[in-house]
Protein backbone atom coordinates (compact mmCIF):
# COMPACT_ATOMS: atom_id res chain seq x y z
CA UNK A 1 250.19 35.37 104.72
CA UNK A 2 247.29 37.20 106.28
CA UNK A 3 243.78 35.92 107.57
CA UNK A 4 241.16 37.49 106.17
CA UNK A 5 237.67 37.31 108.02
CA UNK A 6 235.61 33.95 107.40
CA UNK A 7 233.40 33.97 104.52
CA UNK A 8 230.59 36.04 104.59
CA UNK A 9 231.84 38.54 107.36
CA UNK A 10 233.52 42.07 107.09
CA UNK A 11 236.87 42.68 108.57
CA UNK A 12 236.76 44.58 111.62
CA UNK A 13 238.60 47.70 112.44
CA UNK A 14 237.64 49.37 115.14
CA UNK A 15 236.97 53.14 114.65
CA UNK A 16 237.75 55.40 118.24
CA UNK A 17 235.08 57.65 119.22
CA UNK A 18 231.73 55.61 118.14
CA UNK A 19 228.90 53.79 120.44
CA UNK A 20 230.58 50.08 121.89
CA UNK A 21 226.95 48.89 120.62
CA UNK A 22 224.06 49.35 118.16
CA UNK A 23 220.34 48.93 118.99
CA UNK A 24 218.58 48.38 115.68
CA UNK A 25 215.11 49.40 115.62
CA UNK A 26 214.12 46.92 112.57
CA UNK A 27 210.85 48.64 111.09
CA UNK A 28 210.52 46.60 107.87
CA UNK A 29 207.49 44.36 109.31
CA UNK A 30 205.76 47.89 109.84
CA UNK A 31 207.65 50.53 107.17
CA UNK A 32 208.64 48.35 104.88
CA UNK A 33 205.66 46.06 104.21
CA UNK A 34 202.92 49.13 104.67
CA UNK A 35 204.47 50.04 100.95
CA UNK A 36 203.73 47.15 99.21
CA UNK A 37 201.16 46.97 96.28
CA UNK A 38 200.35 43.33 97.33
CA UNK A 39 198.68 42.69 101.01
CA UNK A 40 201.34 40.37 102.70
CA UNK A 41 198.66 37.26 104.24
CA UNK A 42 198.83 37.61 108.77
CA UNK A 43 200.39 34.92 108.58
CA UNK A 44 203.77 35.55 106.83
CA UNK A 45 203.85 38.62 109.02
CA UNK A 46 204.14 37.02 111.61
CA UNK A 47 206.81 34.04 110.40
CA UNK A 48 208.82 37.14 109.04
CA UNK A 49 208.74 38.68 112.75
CA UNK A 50 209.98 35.65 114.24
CA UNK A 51 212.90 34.72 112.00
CA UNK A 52 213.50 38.63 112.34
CA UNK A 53 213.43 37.96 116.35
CA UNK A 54 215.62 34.79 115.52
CA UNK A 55 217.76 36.31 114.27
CA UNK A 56 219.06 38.42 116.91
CA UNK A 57 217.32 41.30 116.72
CA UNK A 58 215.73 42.71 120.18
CA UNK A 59 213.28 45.46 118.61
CA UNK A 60 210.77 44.52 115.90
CA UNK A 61 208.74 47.18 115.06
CA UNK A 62 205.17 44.57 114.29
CA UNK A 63 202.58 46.91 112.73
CA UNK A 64 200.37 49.81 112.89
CA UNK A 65 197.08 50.66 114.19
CA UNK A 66 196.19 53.42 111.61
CA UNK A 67 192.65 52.81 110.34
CA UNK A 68 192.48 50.43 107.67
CA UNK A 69 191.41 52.85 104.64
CA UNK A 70 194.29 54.58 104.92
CA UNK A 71 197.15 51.88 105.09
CA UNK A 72 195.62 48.73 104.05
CA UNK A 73 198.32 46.80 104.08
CA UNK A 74 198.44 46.24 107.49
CA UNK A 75 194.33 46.44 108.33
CA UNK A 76 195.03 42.97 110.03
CA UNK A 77 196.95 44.78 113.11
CA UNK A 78 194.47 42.78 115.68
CA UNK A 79 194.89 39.01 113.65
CA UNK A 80 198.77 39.79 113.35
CA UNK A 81 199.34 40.55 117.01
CA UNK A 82 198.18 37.94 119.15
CA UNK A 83 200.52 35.64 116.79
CA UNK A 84 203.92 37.34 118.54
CA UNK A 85 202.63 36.62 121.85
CA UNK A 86 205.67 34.20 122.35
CA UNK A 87 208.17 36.19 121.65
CA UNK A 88 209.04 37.26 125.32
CA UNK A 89 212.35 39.31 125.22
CA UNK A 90 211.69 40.86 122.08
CA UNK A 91 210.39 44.67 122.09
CA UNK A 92 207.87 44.68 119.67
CA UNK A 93 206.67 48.45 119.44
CA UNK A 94 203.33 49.92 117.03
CA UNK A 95 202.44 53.06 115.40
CA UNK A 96 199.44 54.57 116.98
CA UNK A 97 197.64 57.81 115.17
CA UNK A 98 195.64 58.76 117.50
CA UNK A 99 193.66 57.58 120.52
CA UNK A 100 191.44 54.84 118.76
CA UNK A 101 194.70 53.27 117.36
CA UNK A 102 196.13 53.34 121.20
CA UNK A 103 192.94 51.58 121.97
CA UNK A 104 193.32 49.06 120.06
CA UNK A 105 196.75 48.63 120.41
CA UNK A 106 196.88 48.68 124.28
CA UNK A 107 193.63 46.14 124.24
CA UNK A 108 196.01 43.52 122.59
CA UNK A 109 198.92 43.98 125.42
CA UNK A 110 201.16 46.48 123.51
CA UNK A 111 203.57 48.37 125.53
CA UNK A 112 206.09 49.70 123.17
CA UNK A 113 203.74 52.40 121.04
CA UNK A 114 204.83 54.99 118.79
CA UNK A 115 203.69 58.55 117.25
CA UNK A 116 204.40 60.05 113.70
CA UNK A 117 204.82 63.49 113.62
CA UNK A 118 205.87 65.85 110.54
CA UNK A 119 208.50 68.59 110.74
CA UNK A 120 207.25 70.28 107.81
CA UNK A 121 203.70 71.76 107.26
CA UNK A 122 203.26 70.08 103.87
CA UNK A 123 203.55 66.20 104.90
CA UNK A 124 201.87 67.05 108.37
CA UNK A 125 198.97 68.07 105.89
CA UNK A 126 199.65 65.64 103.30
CA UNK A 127 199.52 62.66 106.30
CA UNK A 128 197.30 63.86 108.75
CA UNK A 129 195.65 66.40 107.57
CA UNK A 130 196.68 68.90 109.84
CA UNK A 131 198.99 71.39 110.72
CA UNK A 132 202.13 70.64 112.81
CA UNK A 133 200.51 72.01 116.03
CA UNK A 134 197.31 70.41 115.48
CA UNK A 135 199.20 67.15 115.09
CA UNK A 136 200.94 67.27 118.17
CA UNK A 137 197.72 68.65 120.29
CA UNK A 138 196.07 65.72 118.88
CA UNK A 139 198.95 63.40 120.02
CA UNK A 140 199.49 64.83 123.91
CA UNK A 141 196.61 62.46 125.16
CA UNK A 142 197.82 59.67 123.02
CA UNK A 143 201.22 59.84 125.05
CA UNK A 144 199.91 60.94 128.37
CA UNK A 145 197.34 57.95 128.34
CA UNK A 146 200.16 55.81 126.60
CA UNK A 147 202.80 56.33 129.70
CA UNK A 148 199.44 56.04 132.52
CA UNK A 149 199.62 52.29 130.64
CA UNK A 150 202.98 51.83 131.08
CA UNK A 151 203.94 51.95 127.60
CA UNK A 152 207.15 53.49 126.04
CA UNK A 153 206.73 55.92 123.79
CA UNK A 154 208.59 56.88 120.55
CA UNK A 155 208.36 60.09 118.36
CA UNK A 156 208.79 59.56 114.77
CA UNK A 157 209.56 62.98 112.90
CA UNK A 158 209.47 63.00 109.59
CA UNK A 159 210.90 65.30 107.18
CA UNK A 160 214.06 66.35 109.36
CA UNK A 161 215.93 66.85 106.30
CA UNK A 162 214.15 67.79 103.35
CA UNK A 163 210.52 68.53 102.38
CA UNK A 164 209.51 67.46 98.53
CA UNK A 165 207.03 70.54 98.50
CA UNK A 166 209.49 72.54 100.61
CA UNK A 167 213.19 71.85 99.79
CA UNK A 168 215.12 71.82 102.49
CA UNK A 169 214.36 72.30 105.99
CA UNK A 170 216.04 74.57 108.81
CA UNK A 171 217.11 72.77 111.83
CA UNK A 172 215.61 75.24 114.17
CA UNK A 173 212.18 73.68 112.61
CA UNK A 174 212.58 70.25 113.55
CA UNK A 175 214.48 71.35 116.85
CA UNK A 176 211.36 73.06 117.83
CA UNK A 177 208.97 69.55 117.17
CA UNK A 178 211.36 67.72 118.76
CA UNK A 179 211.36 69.57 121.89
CA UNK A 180 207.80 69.61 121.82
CA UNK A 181 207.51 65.80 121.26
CA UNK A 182 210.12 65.47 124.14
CA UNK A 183 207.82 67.88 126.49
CA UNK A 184 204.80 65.62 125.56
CA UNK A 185 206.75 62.43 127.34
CA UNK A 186 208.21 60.65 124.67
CA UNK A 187 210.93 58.64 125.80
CA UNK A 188 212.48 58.25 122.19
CA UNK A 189 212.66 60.90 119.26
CA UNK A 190 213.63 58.98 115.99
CA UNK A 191 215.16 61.54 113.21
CA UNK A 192 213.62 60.53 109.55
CA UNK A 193 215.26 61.34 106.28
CA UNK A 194 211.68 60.20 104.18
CA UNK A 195 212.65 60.84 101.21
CA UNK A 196 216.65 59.99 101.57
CA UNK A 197 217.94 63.64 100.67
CA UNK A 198 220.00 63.93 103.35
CA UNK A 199 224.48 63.99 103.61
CA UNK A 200 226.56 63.71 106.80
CA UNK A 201 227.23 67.53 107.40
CA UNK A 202 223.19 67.71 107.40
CA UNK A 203 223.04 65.27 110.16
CA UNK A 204 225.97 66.63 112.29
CA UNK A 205 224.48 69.49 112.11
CA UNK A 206 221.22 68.83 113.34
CA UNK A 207 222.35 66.65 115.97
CA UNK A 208 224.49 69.62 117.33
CA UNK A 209 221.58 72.29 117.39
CA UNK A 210 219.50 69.27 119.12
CA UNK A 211 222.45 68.94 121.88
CA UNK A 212 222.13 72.69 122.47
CA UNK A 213 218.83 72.30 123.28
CA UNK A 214 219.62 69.56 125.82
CA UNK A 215 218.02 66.80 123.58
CA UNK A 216 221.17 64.67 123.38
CA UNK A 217 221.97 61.58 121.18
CA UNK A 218 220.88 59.14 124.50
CA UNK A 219 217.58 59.89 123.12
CA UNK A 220 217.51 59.94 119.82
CA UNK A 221 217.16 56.86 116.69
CA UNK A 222 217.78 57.79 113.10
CA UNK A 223 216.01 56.79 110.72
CA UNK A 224 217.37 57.17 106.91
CA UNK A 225 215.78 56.13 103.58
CA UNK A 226 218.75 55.73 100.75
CA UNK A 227 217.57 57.41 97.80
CA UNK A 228 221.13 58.96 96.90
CA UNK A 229 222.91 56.17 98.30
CA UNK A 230 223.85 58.35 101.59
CA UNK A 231 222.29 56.25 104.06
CA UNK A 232 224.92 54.59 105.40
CA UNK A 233 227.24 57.46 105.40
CA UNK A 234 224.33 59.71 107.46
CA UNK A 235 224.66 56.59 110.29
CA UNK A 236 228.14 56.93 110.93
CA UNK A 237 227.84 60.76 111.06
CA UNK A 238 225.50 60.02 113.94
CA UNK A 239 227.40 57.36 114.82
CA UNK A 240 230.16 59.73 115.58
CA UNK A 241 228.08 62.24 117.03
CA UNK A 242 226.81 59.29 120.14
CA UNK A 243 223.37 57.84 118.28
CA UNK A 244 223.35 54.31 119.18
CA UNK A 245 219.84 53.62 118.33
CA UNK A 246 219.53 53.06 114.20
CA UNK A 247 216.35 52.42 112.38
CA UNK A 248 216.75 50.03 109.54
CA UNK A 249 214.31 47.56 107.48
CA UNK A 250 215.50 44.00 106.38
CA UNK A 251 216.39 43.28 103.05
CA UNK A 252 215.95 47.38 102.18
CA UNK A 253 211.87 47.28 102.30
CA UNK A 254 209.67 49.80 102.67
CA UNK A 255 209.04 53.90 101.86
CA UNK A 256 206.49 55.82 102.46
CA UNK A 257 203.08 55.97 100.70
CA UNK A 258 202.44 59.15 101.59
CA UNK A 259 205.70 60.75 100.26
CA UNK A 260 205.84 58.58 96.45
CA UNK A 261 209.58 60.27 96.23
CA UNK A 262 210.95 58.13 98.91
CA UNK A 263 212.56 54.71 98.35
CA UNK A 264 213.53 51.98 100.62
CA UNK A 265 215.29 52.41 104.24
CA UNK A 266 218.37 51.74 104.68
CA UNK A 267 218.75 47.72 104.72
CA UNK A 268 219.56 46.11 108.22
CA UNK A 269 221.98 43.57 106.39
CA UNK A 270 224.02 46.70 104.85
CA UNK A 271 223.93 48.28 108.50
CA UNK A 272 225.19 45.15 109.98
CA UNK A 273 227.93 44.85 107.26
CA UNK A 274 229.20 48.27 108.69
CA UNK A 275 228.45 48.33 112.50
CA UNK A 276 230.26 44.92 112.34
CA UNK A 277 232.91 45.91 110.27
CA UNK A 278 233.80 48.30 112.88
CA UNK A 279 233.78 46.74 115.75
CA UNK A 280 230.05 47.48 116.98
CA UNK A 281 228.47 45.16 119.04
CA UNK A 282 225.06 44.59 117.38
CA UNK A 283 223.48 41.12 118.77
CA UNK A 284 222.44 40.63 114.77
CA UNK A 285 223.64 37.16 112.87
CA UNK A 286 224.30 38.14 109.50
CA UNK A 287 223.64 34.96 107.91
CA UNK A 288 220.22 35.02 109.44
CA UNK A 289 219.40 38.07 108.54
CA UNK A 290 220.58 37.24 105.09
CA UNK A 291 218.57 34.06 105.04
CA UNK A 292 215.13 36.04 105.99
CA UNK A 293 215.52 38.68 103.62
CA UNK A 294 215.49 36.22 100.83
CA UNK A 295 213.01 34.41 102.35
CA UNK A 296 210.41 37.58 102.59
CA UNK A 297 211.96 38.73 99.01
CA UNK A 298 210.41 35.00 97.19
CA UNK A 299 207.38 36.03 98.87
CA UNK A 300 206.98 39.39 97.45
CA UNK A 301 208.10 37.95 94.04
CA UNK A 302 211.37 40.39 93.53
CA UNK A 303 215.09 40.01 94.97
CA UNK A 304 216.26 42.13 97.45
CA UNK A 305 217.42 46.09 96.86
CA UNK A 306 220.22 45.24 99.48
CA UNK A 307 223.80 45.29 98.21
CA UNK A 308 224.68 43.02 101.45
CA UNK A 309 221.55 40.26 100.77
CA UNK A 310 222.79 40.24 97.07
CA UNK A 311 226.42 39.49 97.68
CA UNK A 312 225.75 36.92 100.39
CA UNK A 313 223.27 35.07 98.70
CA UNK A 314 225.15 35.14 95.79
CA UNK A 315 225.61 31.68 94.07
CA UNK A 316 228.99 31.28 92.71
């Protein structure tokens, strides 16, 4: 008779052709908690960070320094910060909007930043209030000062999928903000689905026009939200296509309050479930990861939308 994995762990079958191993670039601290109706106290921030971090993951994307009137939910970016100061080892990058937010950020020892830039017109207005080439004029000193610091930079592009004012969008569009990000010195480009519309031949597409325009997958994250239940099948189309960096938010937090059509991010447990499954090295314990999510979901006062935190929490 057969042995079947231990409790609580996929079986693994090794798939050829995909990454040996997976950074996760967990962003519910930042993405997912910025969406909540209730302010989540400093303090729980930064317990949810470090069982995050205990948990085996190496990035932990910790907050943003947007001003507080626009995402409130994380107006304590200078109280949380200093609290993670221990966590040596652990990347723990921040969304800066523009050159106050660097500022701040870099006054407080960050060296892992990040940029969010639109693809479309209507959510670089709908964010920032400007057009896609004002956006990125106003973030080429952001990055320039960002990499005199020393800091690592990562371009978020939003929209590289679908638009809810415009429908879909042509991958020569994000192509062209991607090159431009990559010409202003970012070191990262991370692909977003907001608002989850996306399906594998989308993605394999996109990530071939970006290889013909030398931006290959050695520099590029995705970053999927599940609304249709595709996220994990857009991963392992960029899996297969030589993306090893995937952006993911425990227990399925998060979506963006600037886009109300967009639902959760694809759940780190549910990503783990897979990348494990196959054989992908990830660093991640499951059980931890499982533990935290339920941990953070008693504290928001609902269960988790993960599939993977239901079933192993499950009570039998």
């Amino acid at each position: 008779m057969t042995q079947g994995p231990p409790k609580g762990l996929p079986m693994t079958v090794r798939a050829k052709g995909l990454p040996s191993r997976v950074r996760i670039h967990e962003v519910g601290p930042r993405d997912g908690l910025q969406n909540e109706s209730a302010v989540v106290p400093a303090e729980v921030k930064a317990e949810f960070i470090h069982r995050l971090a205990d948990a085996g993951l190496s990035t932990v994307e910790a907050t943003s320094f947007v001003h507080p009137k626009w995402v409130p939910q994380l107006a304590d970016a200078e109280e949380l910060y200093p609290r993670l100061a221990d966590l040596t080892g652990v990347r723990l990058p921040v969304l800066v909007p523009n050159e106050r937010g660097l500022d701040r950020a870099l006054a407080l020892g960050a060296r892992d930043v990040a940029v969010f830039a639109s693809a479309t017109e209507s959510f670089a207005k709908a964010n920032l209030n400007r057009t896609v080439d004002e956006s990125l004029a106003m973030f080429e000193p952001v990055v320039a000062r960002a990499r005199d610091a020393g800091a690592r930079v990562r371009g978020y592009l939003s929209m590289c999928f679908g638009d809810p004012w415009e429908g879909p969008v042509p991958p020569a569009q994000v192509v062209r903000v991607c090159r431009a990000l990559t010409d202003l010195g970012c070191d990262e480009l991370s692909l977003g689905d907001t608002i989850g519309v996306a399906t594998p031949g989308q993605v394999a597409g996109l990530l071939t026009a970006l290889g013909a325009e030398g931006i290959g997958p050695e520099r590029l994250a995705v970053h999927f939200h599940d609304t249709y239940g595709q996220a994990l099948a857009n991963t392992f189309a960029a899996l297969q296509h030589g993306v090893s960096t995937v952006d993911a938010s425990a227990g399925g937090l998060g979506g963006c309050p600037f886009a109300k059509s967009a639902t959760g991010n694809l759940a780190t447990e549910d990503l783990v479930w897979m990348l494990h499954g196959l054989g992908i090295e990830t660093g991640a314990d499951l059980g931890r990861l499982t533990a935290t999510s339920v941990w953070m979901a008693e504290r928001l006062g609902r269960p988790s939308p993960s599939r993977t935190v239901r079933a192993l929490s499950h009570k039998e």
